[in-house]
PDB file of N, CA and C in Angstrom:
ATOM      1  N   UNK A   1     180.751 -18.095  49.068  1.00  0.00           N
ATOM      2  CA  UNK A   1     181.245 -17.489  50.287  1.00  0.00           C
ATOM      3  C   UNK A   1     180.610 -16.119  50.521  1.00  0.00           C
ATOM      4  N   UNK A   2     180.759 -15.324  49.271  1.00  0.00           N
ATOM      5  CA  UNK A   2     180.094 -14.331  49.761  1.00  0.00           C
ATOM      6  C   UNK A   2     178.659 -13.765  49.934  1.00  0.00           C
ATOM      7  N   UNK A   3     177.846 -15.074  49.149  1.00  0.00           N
ATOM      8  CA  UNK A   3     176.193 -15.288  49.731  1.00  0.00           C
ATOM      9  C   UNK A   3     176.356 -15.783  50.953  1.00  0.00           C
ATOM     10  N   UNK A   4     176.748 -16.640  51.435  1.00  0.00           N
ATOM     11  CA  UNK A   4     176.465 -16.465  53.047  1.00  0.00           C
ATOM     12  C   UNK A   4     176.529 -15.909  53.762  1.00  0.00           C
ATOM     13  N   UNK A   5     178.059 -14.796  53.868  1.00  0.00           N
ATOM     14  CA  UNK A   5     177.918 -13.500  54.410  1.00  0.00           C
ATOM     15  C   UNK A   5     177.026 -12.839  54.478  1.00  0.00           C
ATOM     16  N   UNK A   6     176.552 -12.227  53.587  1.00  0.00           N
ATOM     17  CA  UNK A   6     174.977 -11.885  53.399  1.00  0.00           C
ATOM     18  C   UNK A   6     174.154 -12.069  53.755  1.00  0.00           C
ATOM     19  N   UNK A   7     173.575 -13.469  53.931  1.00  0.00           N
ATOM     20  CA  UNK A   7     172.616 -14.166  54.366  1.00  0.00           C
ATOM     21  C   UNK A   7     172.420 -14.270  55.473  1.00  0.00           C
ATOM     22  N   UNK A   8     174.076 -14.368  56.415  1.00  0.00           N
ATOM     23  CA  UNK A   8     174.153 -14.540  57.728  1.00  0.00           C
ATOM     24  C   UNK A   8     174.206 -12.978  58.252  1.00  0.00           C
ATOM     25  N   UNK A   9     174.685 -11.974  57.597  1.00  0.00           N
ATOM     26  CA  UNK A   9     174.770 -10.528  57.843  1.00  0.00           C
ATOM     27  C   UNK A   9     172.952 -10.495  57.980  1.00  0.00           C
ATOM     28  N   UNK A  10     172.441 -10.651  57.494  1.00  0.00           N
ATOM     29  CA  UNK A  10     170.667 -10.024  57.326  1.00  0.00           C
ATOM     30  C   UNK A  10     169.703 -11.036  58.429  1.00  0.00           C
ATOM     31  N   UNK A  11     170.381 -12.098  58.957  1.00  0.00           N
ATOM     32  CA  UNK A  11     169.827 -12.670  59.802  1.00  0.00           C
ATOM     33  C   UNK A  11     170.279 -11.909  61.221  1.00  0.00           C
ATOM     34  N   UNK A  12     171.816 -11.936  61.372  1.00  0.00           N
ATOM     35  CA  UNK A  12     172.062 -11.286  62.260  1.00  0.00           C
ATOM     36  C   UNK A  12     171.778  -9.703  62.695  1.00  0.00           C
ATOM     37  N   UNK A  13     171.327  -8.967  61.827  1.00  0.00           N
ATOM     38  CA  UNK A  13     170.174  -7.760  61.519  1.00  0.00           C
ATOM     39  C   UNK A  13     168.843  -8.447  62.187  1.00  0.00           C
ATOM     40  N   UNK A  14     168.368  -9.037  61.807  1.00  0.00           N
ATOM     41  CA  UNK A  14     166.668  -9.462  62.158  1.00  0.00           C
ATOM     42  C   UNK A  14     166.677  -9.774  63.513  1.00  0.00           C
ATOM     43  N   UNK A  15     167.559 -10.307  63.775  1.00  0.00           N
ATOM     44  CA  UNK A  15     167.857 -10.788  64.639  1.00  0.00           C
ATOM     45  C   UNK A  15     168.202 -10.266  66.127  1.00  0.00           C
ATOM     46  N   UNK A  16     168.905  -8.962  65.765  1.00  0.00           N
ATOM     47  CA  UNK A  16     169.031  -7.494  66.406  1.00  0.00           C
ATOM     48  C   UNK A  16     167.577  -6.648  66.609  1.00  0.00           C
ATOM     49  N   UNK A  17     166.937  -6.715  65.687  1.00  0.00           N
ATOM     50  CA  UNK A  17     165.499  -5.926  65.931  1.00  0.00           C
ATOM     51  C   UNK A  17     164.742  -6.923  66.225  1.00  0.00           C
ATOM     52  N   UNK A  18     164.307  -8.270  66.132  1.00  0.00           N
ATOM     53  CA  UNK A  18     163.380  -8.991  66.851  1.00  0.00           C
ATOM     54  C   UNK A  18     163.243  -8.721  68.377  1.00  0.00           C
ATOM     55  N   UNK A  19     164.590  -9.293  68.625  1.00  0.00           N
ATOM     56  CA  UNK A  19     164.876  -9.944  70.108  1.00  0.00           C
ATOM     57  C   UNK A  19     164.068  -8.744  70.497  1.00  0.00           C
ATOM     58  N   UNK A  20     165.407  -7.763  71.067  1.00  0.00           N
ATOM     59  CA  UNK A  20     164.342  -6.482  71.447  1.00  0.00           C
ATOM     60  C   UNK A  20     163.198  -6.319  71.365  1.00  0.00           C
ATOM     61  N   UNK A  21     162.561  -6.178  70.387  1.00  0.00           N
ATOM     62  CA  UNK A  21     161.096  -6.022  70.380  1.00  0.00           C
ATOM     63  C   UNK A  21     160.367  -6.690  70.837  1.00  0.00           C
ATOM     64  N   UNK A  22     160.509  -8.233  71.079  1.00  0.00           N
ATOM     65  CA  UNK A  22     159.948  -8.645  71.627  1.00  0.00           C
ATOM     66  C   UNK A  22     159.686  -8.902  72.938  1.00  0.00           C
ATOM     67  N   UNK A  23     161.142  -8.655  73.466  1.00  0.00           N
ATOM     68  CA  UNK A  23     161.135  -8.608  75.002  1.00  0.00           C
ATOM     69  C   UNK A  23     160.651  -7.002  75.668  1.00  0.00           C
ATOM     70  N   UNK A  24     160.821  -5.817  74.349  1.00  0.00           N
ATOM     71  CA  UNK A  24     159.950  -4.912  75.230  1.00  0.00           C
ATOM     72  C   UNK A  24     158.421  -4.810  75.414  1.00  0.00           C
ATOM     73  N   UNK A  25     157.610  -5.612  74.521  1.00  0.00           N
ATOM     74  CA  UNK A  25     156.169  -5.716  74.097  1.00  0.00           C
ATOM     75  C   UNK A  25     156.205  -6.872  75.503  1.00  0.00           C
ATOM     76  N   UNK A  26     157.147  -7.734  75.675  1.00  0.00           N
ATOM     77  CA  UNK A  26     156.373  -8.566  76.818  1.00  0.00           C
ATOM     78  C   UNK A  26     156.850  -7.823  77.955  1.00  0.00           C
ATOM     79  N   UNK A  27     157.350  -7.333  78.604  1.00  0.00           N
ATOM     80  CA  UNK A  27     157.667  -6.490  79.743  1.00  0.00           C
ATOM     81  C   UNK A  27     157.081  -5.234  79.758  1.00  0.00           C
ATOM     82  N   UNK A  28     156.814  -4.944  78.630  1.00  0.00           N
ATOM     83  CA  UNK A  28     155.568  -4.041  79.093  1.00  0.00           C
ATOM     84  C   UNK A  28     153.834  -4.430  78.954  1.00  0.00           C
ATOM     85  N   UNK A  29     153.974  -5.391  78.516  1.00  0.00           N
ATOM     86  CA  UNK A  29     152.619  -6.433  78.553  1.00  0.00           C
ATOM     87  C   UNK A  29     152.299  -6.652  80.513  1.00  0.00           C
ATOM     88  N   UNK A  30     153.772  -7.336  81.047  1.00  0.00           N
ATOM     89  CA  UNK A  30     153.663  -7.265  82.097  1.00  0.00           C
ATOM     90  C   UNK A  30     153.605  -6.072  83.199  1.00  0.00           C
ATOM     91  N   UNK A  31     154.321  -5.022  83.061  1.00  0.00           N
ATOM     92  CA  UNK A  31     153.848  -3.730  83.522  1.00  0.00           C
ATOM     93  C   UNK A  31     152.271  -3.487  83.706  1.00  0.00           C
ATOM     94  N   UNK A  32     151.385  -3.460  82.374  1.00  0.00           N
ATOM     95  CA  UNK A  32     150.065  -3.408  82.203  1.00  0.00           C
ATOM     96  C   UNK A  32     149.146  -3.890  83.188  1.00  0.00           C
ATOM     97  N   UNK A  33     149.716  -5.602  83.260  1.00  0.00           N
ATOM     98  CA  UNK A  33     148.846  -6.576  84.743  1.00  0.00           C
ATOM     99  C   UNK A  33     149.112  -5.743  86.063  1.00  0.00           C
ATOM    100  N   UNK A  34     150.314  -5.670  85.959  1.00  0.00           N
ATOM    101  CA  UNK A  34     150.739  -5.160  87.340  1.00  0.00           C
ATOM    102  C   UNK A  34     149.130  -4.426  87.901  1.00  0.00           C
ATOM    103  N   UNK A  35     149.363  -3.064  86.498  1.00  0.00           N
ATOM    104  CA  UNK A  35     149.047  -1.791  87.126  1.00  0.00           C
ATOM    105  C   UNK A  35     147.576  -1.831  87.412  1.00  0.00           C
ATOM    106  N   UNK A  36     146.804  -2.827  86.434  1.00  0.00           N
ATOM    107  CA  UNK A  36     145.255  -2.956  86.140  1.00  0.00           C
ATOM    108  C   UNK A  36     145.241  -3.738  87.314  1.00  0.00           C
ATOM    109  N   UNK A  37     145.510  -4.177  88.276  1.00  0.00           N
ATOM    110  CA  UNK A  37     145.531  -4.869  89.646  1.00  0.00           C
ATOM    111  C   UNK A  37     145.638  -3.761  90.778  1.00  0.00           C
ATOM    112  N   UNK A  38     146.896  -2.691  90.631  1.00  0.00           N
ATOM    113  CA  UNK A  38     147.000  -1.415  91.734  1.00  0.00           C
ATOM    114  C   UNK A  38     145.899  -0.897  91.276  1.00  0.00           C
ATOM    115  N   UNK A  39     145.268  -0.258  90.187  1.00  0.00           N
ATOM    116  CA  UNK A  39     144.162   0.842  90.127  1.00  0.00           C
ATOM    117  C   UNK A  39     143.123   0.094  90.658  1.00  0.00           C
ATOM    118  N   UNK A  40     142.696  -1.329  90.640  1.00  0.00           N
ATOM    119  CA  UNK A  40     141.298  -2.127  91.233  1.00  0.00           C
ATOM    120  C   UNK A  40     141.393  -1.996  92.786  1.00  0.00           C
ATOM    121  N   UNK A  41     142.684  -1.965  92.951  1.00  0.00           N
ATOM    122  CA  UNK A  41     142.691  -2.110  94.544  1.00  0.00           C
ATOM    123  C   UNK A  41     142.569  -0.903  94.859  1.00  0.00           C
ATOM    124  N   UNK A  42     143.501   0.454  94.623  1.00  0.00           N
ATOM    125  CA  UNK A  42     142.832   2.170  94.942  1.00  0.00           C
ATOM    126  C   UNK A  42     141.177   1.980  94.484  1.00  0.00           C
ATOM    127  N   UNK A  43     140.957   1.807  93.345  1.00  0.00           N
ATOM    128  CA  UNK A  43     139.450   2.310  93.382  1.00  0.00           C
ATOM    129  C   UNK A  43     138.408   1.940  94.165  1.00  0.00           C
ATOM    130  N   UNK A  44     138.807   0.874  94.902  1.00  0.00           N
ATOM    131  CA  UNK A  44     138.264  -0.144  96.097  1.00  0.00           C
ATOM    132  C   UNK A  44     138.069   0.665  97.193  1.00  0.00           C
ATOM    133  N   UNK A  45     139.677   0.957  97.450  1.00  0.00           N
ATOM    134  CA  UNK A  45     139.868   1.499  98.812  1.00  0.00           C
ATOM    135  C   UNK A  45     139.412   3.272  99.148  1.00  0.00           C
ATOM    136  N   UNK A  46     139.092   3.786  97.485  1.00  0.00           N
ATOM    137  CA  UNK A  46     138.680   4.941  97.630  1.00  0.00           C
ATOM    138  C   UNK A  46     136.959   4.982  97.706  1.00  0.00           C
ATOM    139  N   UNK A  47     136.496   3.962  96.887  1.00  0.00           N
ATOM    140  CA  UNK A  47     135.072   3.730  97.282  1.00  0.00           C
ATOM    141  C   UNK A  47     135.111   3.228  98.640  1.00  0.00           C
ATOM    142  N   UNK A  48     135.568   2.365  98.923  1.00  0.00           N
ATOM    143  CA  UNK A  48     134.996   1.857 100.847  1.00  0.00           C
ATOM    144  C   UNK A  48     135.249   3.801 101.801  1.00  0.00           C
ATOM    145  N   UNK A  49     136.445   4.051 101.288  1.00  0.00           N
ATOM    146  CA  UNK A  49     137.113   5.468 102.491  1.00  0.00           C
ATOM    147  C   UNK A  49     135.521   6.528 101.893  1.00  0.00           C
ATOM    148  N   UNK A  50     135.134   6.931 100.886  1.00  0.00           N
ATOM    149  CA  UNK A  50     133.827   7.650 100.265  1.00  0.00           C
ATOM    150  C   UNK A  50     132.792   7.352 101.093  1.00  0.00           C
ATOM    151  N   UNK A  51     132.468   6.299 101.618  1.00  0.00           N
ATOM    152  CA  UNK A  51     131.240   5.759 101.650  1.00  0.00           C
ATOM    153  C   UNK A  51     131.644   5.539 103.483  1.00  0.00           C
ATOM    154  N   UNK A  52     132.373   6.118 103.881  1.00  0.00           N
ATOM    155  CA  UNK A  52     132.738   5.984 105.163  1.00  0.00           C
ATOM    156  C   UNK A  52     133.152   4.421 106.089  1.00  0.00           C
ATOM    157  N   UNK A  53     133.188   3.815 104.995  1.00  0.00           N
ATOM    158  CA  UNK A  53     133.013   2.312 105.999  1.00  0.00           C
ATOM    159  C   UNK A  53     134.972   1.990 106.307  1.00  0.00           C
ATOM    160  N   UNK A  54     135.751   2.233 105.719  1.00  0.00           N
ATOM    161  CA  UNK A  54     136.742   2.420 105.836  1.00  0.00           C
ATOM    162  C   UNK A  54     137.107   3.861 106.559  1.00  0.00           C
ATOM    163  N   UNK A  55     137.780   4.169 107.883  1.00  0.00           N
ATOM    164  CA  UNK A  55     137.568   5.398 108.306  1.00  0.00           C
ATOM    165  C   UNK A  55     139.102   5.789 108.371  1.00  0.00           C
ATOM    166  N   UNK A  56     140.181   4.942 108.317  1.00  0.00           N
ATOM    167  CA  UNK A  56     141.668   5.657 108.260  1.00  0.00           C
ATOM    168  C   UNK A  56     141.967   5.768 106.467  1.00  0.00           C
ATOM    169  N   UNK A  57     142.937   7.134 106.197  1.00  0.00           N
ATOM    170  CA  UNK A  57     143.823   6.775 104.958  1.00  0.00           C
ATOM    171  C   UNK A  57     144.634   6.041 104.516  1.00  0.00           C
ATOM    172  N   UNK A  58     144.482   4.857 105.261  1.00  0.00           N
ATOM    173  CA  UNK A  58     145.313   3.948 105.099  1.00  0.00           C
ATOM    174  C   UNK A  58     144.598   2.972 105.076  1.00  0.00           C
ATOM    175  N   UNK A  59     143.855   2.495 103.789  1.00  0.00           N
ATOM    176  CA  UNK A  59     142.849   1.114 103.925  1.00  0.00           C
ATOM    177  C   UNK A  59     143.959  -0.164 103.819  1.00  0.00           C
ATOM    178  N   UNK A  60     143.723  -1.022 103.978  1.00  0.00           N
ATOM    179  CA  UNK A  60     144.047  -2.395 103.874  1.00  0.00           C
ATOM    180  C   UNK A  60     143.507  -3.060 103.204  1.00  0.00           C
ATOM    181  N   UNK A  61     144.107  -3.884 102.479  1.00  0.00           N
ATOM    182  CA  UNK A  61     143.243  -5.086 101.691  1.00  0.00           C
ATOM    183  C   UNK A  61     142.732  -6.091 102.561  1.00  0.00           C
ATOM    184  N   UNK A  62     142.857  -6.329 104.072  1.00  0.00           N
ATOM    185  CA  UNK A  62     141.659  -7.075 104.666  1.00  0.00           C
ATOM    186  C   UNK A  62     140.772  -6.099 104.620  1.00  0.00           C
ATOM    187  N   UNK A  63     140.378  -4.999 104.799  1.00  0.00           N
ATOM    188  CA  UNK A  63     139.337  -4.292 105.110  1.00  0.00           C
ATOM    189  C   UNK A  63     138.425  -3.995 104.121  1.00  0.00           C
ATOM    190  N   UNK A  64     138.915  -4.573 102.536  1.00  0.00           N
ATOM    191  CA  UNK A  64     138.275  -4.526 101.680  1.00  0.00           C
ATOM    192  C   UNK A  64     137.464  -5.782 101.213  1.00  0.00           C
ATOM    193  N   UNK A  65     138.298  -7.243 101.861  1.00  0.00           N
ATOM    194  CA  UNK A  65     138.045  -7.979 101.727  1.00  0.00           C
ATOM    195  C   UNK A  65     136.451  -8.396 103.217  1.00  0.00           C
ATOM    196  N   UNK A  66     137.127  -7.631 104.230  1.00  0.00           N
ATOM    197  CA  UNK A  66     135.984  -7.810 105.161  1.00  0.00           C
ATOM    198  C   UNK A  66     134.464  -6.868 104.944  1.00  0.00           C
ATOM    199  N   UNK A  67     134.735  -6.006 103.906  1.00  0.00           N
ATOM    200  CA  UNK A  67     133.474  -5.026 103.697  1.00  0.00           C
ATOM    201  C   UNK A  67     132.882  -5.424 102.372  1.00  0.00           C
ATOM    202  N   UNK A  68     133.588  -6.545 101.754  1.00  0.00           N
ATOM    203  CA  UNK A  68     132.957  -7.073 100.607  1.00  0.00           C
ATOM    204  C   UNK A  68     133.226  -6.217  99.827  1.00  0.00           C
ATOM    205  N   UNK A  69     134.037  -4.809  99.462  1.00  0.00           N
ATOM    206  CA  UNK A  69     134.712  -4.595  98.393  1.00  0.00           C
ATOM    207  C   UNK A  69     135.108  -5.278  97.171  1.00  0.00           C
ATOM    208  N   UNK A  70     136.175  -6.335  97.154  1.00  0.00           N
ATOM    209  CA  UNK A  70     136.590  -7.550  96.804  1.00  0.00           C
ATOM    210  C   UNK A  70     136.351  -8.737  97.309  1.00  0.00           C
ATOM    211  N   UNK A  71     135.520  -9.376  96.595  1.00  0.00           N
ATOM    212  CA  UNK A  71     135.198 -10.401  96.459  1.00  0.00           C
ATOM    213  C   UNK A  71     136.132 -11.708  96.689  1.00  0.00           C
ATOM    214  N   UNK A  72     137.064 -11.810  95.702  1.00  0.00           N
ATOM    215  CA  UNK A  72     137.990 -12.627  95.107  1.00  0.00           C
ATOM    216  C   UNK A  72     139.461 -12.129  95.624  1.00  0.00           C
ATOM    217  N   UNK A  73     140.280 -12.906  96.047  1.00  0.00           N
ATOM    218  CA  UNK A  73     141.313 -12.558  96.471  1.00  0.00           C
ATOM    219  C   UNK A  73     142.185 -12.128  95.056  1.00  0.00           C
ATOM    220  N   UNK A  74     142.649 -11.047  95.535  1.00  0.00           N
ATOM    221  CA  UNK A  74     144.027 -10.128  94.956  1.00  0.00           C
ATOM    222  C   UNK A  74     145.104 -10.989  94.712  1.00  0.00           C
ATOM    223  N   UNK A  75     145.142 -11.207  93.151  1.00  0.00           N
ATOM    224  CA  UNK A  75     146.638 -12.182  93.014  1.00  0.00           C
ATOM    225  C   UNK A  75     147.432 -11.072  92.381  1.00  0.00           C
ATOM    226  N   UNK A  76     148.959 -11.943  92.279  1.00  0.00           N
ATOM    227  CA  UNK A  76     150.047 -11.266  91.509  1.00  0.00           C
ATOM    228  C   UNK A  76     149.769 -11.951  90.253  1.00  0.00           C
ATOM    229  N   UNK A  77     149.411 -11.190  89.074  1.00  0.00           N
ATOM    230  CA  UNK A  77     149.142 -11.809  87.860  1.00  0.00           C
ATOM    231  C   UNK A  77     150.224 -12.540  87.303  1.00  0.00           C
ATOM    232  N   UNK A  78     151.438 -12.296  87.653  1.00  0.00           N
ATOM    233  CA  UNK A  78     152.672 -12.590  86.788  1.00  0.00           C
ATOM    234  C   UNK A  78     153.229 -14.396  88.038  1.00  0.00           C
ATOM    235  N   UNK A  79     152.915 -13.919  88.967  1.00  0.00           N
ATOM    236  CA  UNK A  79     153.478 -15.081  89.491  1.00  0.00           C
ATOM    237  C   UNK A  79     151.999 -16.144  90.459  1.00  0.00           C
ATOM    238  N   UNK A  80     150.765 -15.750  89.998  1.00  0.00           N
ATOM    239  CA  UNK A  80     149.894 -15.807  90.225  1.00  0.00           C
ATOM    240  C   UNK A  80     149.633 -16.762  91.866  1.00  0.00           C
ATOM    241  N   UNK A  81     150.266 -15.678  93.085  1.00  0.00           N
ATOM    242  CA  UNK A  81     150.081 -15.422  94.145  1.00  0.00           C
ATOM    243  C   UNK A  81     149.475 -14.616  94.943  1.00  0.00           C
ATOM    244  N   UNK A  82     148.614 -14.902  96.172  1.00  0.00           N
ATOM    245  CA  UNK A  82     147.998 -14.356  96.536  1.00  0.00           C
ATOM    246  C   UNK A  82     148.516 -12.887  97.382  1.00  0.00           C
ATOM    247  N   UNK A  83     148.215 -11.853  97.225  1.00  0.00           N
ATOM    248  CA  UNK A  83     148.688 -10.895  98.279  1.00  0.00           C
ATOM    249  C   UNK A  83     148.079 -10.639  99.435  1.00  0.00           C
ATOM    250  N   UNK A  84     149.008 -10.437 100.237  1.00  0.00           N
ATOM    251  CA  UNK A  84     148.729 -10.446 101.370  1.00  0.00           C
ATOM    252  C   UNK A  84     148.066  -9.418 101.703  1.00  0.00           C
ATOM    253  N   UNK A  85     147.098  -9.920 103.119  1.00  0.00           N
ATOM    254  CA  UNK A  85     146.028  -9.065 103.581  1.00  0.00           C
ATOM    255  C   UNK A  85     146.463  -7.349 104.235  1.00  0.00           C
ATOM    256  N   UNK A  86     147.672  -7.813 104.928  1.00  0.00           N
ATOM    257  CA  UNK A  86     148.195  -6.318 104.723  1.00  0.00           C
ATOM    258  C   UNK A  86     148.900  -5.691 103.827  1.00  0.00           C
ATOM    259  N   UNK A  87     148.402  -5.734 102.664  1.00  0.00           N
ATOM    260  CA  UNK A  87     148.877  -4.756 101.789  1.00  0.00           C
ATOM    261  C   UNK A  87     147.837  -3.690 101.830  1.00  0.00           C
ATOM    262  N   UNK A  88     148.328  -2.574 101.479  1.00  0.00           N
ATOM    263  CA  UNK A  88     147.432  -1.610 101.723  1.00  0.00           C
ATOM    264  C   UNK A  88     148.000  -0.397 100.739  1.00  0.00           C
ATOM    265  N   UNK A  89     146.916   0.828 100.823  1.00  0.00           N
ATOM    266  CA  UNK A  89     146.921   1.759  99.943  1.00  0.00           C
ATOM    267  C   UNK A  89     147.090   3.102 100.722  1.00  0.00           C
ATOM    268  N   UNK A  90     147.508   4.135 100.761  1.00  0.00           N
ATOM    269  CA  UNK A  90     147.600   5.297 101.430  1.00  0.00           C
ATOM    270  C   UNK A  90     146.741   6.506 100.271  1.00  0.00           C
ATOM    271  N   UNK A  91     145.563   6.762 101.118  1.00  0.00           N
ATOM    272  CA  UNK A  91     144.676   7.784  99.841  1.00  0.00           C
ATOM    273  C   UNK A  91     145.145   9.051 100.173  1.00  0.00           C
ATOM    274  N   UNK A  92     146.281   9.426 101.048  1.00  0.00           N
ATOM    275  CA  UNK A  92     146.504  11.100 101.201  1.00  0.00           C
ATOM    276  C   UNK A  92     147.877  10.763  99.700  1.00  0.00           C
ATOM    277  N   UNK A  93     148.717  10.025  99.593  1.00  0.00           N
ATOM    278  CA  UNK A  93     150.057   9.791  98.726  1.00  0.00           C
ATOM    279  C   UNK A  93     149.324   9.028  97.692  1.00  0.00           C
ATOM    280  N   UNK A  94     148.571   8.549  97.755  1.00  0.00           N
ATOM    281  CA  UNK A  94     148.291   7.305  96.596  1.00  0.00           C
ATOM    282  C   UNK A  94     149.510   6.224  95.953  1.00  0.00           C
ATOM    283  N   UNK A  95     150.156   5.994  97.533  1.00  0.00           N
ATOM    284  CA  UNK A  95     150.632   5.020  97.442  1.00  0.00           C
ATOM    285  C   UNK A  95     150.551   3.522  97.663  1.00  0.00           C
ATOM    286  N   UNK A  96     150.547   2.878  97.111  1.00  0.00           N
ATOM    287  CA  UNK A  96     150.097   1.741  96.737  1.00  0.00           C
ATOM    288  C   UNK A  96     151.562   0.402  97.057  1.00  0.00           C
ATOM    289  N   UNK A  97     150.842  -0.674  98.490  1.00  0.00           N
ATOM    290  CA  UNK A  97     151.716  -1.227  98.568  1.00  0.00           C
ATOM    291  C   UNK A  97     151.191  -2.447  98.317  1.00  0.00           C
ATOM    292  N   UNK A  98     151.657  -3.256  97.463  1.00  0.00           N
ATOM    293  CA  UNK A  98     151.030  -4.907  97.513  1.00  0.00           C
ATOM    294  C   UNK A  98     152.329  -5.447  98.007  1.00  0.00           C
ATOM    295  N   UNK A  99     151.801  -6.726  98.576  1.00  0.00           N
ATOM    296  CA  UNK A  99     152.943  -7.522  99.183  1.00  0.00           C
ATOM    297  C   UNK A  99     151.855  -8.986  99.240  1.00  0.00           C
ATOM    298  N   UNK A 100     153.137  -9.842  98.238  1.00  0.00           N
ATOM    299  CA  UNK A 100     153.145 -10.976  97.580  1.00  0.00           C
ATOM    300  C   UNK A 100     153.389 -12.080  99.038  1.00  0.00           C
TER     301      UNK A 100
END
């Protein structure tokens, strides 16, 4: 009786530090995609606005897609959907809107 206590006490321990850990390594695994997707799309929209071919602070992801910026359409890595052409970036805030 009182080896199982034990046994079941030290599982239910492991068991306490797994879970967690593992669900913060994958949610922030997913954070990571997110973000390596927003910085491709600013660095896009700040090279096209540089180079003048984009002329408002407010590029669009058609306008990147129509100047050959991006090539390949912009997915959501996690639910691997395409975003939509008006999503766009604001280079005075560097705010960054995708829309799924």
């Amino acid at each position: 009786m009182n080896k199982k206590v034990i046994i079941l006490t030290i599982f239910i321990i492991l068991g306490m530090i797994t879970f967690p850990t593992i669900y913060k390594i994958y949610d922030n695994h997913n954070k990571h995609l997110i973000e390596v997707v927003e910085k491709e799309f600013l660095y896009h929209a700040k090279e096209c606005f540089n180079k003048n071919i984009c002329q408002n602070k407010i590029v669009y992801l058609k306008d990147l897609y129509n100047n050959n910026y991006i090539e390949e359409k912009l997915t959501n890595p996690l639910t691997k959907k395409y975003y939509q052409e008006d999503s766009y970036v604001n280079l005075e805030t560097n705010e960054i809107k995708l829309i799924s």
